[in-house]
N, C-alpha and C. Protein backbone atom coordinates (compact mmCIF):
# COMPACT_ATOMS: atom_id res chain seq x y z
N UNK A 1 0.85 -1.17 0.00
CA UNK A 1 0.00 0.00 0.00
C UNK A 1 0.90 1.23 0.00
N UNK A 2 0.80 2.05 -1.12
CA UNK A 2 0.99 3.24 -0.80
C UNK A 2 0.76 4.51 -0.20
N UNK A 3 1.65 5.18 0.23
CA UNK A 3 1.19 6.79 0.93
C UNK A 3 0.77 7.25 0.28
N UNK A 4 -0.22 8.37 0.57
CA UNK A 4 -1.07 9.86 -0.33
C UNK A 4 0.25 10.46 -0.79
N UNK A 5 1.25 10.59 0.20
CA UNK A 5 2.50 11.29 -0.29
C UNK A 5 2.93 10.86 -1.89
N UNK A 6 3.25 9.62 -1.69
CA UNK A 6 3.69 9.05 -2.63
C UNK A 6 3.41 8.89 -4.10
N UNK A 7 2.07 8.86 -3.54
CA UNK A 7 0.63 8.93 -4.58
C UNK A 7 0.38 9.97 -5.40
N UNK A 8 0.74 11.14 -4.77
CA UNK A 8 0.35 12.82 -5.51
C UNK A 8 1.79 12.75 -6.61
N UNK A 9 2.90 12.20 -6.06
CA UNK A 9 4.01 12.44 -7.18
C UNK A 9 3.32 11.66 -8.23
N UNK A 10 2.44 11.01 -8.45
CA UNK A 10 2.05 10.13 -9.91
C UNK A 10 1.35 11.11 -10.84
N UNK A 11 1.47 11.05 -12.24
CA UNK A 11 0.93 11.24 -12.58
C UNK A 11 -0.55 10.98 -12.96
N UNK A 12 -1.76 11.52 -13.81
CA UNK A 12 -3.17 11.39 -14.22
C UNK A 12 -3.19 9.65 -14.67
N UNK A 13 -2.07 9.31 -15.89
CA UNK A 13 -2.33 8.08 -15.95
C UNK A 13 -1.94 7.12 -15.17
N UNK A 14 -1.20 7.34 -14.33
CA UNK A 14 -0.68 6.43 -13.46
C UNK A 14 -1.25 5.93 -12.71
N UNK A 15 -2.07 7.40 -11.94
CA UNK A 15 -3.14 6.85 -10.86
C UNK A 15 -4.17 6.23 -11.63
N UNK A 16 -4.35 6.68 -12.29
CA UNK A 16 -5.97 5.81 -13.36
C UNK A 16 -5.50 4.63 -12.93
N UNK A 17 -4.31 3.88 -13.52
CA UNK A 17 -4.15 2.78 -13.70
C UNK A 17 -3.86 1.72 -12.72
N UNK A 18 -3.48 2.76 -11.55
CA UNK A 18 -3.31 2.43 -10.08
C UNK A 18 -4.68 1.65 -9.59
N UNK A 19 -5.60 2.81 -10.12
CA UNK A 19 -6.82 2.18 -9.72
C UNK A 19 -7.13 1.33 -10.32
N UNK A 20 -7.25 1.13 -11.41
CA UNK A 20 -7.92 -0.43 -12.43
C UNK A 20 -7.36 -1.06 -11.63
N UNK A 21 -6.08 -1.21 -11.28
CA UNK A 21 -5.15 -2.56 -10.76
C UNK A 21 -5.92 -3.01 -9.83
N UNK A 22 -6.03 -1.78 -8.86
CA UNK A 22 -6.64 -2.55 -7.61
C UNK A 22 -7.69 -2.29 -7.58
N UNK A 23 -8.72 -1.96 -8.39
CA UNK A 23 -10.10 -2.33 -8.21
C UNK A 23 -10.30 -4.24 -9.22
N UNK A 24 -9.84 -4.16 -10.07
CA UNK A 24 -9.19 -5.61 -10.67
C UNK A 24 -9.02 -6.35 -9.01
N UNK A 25 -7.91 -6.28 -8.92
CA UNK A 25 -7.32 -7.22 -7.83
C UNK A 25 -8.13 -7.12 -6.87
N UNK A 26 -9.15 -6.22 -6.35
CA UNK A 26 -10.36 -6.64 -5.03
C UNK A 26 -11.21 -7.30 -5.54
N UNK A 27 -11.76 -7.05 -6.94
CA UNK A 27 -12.69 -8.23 -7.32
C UNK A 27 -11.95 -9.76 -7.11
N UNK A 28 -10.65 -9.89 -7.81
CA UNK A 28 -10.29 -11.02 -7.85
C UNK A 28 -10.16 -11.91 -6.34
N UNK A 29 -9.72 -10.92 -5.47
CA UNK A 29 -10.05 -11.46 -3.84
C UNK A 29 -10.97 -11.34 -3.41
N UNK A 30 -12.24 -10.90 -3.76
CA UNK A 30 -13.94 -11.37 -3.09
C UNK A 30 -14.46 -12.41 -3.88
N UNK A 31 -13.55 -12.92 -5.20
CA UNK A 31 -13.83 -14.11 -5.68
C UNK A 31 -13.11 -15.04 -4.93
N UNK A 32 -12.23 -14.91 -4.72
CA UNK A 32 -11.10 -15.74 -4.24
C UNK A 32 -11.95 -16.12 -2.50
N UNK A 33 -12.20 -15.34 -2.12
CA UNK A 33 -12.87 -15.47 -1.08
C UNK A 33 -14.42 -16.34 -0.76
N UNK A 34 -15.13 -16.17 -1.91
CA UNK A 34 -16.57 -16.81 -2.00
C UNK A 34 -16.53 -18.02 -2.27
N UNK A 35 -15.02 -18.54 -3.03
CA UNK A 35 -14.91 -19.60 -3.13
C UNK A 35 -14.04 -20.70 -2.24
N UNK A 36 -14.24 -20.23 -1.13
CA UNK A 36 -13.15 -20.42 -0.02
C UNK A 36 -11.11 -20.31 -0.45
N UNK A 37 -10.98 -19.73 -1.18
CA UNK A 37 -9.51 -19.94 -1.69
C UNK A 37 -8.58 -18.81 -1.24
N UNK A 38 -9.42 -18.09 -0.18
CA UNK A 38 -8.30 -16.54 0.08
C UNK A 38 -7.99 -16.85 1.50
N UNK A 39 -6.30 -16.86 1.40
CA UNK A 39 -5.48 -16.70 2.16
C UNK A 39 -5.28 -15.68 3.32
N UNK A 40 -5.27 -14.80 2.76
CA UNK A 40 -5.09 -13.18 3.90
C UNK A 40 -6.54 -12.18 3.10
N UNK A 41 -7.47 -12.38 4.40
CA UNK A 41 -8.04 -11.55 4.32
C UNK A 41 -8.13 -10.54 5.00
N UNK A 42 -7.16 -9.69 5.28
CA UNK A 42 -6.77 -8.49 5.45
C UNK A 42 -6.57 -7.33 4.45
N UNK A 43 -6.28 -8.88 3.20
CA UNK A 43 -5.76 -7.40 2.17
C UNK A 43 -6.85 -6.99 1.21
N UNK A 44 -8.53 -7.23 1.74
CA UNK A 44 -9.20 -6.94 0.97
C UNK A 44 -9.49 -5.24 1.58
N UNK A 45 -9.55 -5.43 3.20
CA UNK A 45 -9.49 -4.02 3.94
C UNK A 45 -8.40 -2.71 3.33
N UNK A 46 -7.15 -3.75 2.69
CA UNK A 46 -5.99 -2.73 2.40
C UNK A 46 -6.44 -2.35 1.17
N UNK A 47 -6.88 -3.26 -0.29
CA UNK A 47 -7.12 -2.39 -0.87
C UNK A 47 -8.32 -1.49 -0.65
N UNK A 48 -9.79 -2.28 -0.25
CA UNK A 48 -10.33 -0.94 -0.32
C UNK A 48 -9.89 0.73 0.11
N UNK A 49 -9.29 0.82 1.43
CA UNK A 49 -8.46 1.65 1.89
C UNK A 49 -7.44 2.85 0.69
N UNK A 50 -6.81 1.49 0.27
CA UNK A 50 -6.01 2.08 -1.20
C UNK A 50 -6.70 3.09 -2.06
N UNK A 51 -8.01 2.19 -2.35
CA UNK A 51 -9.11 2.46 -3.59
C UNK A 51 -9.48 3.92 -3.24
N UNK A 52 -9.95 3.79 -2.04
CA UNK A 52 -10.46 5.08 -1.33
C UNK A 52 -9.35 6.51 -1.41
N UNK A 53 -8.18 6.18 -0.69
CA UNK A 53 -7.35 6.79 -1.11
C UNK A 53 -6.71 7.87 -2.79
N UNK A 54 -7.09 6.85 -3.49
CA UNK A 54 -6.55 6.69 -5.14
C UNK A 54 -7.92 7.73 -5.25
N UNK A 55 -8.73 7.53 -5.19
CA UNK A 55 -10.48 8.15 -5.37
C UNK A 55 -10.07 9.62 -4.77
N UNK A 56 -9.82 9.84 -3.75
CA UNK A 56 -9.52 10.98 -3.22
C UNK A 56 -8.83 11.92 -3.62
N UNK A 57 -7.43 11.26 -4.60
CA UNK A 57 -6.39 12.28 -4.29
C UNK A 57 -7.35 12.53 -5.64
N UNK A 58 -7.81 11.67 -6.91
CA UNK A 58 -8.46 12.37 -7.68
C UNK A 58 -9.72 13.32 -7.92
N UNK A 59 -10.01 13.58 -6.90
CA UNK A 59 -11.46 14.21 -6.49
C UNK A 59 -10.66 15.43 -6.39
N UNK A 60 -9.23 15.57 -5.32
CA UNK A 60 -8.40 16.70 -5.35
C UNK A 60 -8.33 17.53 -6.12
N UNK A 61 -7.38 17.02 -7.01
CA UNK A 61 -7.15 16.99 -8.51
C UNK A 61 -8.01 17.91 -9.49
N UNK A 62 -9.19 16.83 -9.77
CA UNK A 62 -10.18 17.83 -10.30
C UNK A 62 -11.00 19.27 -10.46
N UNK A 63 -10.92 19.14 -8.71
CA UNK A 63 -11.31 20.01 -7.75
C UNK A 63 -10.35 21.36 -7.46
N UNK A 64 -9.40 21.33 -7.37
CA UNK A 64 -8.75 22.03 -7.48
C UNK A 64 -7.87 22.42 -5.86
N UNK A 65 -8.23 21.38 -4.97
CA UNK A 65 -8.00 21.42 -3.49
C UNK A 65 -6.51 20.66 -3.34
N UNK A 66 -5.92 22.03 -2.69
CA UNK A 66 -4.36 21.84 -2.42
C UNK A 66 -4.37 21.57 -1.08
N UNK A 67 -4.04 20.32 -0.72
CA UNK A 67 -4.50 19.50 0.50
C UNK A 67 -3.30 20.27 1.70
N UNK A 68 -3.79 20.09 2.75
CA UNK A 68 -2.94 20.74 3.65
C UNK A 68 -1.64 20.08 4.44
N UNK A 69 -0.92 20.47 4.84
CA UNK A 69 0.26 19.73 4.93
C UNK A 69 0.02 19.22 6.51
N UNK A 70 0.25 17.97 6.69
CA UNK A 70 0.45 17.36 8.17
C UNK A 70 0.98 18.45 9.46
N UNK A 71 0.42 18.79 10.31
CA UNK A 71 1.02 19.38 11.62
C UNK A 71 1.28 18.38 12.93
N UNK A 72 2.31 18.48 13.35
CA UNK A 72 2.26 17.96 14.69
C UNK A 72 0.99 18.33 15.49
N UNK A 73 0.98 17.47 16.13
CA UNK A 73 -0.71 17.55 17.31
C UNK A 73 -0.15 18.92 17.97
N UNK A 74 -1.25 19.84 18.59
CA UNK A 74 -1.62 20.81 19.42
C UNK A 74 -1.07 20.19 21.02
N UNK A 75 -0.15 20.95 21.83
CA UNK A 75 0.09 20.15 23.21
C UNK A 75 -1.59 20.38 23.99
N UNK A 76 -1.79 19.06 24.74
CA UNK A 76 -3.10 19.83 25.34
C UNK A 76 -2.83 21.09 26.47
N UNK A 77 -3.88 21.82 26.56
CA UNK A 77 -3.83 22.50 27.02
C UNK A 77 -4.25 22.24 28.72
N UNK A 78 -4.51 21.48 29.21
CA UNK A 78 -4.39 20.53 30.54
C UNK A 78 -3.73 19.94 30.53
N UNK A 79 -3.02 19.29 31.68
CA UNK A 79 -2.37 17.99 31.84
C UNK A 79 -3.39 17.19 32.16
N UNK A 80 -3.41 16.27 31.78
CA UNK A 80 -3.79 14.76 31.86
C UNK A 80 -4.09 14.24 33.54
N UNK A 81 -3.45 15.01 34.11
CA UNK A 81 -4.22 14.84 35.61
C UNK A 81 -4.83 15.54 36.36
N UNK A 82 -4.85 16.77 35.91
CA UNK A 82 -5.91 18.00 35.93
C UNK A 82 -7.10 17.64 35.61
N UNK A 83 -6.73 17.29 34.58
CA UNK A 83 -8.60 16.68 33.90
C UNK A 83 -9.31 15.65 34.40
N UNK A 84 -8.06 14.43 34.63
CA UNK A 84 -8.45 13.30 35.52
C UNK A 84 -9.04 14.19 36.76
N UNK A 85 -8.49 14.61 37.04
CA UNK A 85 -8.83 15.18 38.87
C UNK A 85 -9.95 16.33 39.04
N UNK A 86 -10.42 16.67 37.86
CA UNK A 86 -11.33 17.42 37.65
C UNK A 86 -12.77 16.49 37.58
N UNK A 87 -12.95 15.48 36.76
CA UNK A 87 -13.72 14.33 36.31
C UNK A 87 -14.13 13.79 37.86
N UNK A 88 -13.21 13.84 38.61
CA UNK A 88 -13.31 12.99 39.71
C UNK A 88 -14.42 13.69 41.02
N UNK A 89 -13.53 15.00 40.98
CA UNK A 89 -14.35 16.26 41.79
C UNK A 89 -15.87 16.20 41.21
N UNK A 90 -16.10 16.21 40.07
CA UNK A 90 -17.15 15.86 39.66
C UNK A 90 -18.44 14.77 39.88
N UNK A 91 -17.98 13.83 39.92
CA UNK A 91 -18.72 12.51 40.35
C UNK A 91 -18.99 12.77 41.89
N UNK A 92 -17.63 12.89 42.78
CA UNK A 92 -18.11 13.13 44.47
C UNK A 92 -18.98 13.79 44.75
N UNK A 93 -18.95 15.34 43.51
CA UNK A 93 -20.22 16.34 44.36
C UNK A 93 -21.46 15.95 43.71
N UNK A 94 -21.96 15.39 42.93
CA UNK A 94 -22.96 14.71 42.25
C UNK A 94 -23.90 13.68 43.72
């Protein structure tokens, strides 16, 4: 499975063809599957995932949406035992 990262360097036909592959290859494993013959069924979750992916960056694309770049998480603004200890004060005076 590939990254979105990875994915945006492709070009229009590439991804097209990205997708045939693996919309091809999930049919061939829900056959593979109905007929008891599939091995790892995990990788029917990966491609759909993929598919979904591949679908997306082209919806982008079309669309004209310059996707936003990853940020590190926000620190919370509580500690983690503030809040615990807040939750708690809570329940006693209840």
């Amino acid at each position: 499975m590939a990254k979105a990262t990875e994915l945006r360097e492709l070009d229009e036909a590439d991804l097209g063809q990205r997708l045939v592959d693996s919309r091809k290859e999930l049919f061939n494993l829900r056959f593979q599957l109905a007929t008891g013959r599939l091995d790892n069924v995990s990788r029917i979750g990966v491609l759909r995932k993929e598919i979904a992916r591949l679908l997306t960056l082209r919806t982008e694309r079309e669309s004209g949406i310059v996707p936003v770049a990853r940020r590190a998480p926000a620190a919370a603004k509580t500690p983690r035992r503030a809040a615990s200890a807040r939750r708690s004060r809570v329940t006693e005076e209840e």
